[in-house]
Protein backbone atom coordinates (compact mmCIF):
# COMPACT_ATOMS: atom_id res chain seq x y z
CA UNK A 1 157.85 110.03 89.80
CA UNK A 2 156.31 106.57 91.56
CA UNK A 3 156.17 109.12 94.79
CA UNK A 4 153.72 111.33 93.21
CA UNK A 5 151.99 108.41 91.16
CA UNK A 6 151.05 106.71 94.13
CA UNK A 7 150.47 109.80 96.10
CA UNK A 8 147.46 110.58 93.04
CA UNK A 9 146.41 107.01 93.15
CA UNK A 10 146.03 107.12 96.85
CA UNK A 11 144.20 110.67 96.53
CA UNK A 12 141.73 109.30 93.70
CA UNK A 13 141.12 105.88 96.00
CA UNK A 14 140.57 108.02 99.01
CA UNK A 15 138.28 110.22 96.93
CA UNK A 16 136.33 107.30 95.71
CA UNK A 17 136.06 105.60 99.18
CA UNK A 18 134.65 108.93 100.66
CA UNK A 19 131.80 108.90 97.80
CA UNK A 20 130.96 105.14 98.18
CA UNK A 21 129.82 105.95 101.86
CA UNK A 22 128.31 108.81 101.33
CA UNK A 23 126.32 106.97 98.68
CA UNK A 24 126.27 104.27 102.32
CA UNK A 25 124.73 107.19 104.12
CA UNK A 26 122.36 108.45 101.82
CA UNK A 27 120.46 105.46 101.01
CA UNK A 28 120.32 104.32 104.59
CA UNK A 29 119.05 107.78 105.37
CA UNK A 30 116.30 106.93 102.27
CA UNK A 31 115.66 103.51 103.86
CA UNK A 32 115.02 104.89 107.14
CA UNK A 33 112.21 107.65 105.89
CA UNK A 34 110.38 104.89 104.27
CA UNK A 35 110.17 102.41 106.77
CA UNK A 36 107.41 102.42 109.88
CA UNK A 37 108.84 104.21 112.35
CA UNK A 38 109.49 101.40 115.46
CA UNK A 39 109.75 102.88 119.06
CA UNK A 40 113.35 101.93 120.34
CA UNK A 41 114.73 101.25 116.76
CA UNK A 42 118.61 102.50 116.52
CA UNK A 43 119.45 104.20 113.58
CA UNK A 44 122.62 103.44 112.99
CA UNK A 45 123.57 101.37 108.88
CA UNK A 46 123.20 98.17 110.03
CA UNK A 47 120.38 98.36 112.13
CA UNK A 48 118.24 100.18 109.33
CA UNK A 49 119.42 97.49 106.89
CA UNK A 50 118.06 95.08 108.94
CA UNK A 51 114.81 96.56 109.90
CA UNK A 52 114.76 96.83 105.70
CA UNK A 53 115.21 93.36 105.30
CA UNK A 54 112.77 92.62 107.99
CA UNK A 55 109.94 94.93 106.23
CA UNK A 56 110.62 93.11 103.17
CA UNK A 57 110.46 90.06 104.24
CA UNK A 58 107.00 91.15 106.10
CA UNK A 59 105.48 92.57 102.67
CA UNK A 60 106.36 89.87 100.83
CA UNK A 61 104.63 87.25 102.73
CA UNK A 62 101.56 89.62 102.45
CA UNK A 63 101.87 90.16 98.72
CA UNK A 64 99.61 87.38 96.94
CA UNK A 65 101.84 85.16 94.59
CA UNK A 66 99.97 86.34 91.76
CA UNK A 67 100.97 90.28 92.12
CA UNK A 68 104.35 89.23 93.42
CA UNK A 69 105.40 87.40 90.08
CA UNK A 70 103.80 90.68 88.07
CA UNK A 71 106.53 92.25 90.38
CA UNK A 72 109.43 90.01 89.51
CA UNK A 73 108.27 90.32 85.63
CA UNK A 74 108.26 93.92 85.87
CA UNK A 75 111.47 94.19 87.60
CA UNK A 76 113.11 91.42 84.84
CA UNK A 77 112.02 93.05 81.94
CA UNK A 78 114.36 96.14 83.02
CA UNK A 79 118.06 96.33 82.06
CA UNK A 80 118.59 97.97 85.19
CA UNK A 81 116.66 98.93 88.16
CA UNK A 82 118.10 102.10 90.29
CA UNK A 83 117.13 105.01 91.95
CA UNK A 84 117.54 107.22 87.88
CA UNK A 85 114.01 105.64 86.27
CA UNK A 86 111.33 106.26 87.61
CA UNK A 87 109.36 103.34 87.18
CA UNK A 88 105.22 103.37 87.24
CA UNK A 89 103.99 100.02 88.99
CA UNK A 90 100.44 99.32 87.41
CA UNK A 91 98.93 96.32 89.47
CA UNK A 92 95.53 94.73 88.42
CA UNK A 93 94.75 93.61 91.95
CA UNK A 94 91.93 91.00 92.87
């Protein structure tokens, strides 16, 4: 009985684990589409992650404070922001 309870346990975990990087994969893959494309960028996770955070970082210093905190309101004002609502940004810019 605890043999095949951990045996399903193990099976469910491994099951789980297997989805969480494919969910990994996926959204790196999404990350990498939407970036610039830089000559003699690896695409490997971590080094799309961190040409994300360095695009970020790079928009956000070119985003005027005022449309940055309509951002952050917008953003706030949802329970929950993921990939399921589609979400229309209107922007009254200068």
């Amino acid at each position: 009985p605890d043999f095949e309870k951990n045996k399903k346990i193990s099976l469910l975990h491994s099951s789980k684990e297997k989805l969480r990087r494919e969910r990994i994969k996926y959204c790196c893959e999404q990350l990498r589409t939407l970036l610039p494309y830089i000559k003699g960028r690896k695409n490997d996770s971590a080094s799309i992650l961190e040409a994300t955070v360095d695009y970020v970082k790079y928009i956000r210093e070119k985003i005027p404070p005022a449309i940055m905190g309509q951002i952050t309101d917008i953003l706030q004002s949802n329970r929950r922001f993921c990939k399921k609502q589609q979400m229309s940004i209107q922007l009254s810019l200068p």
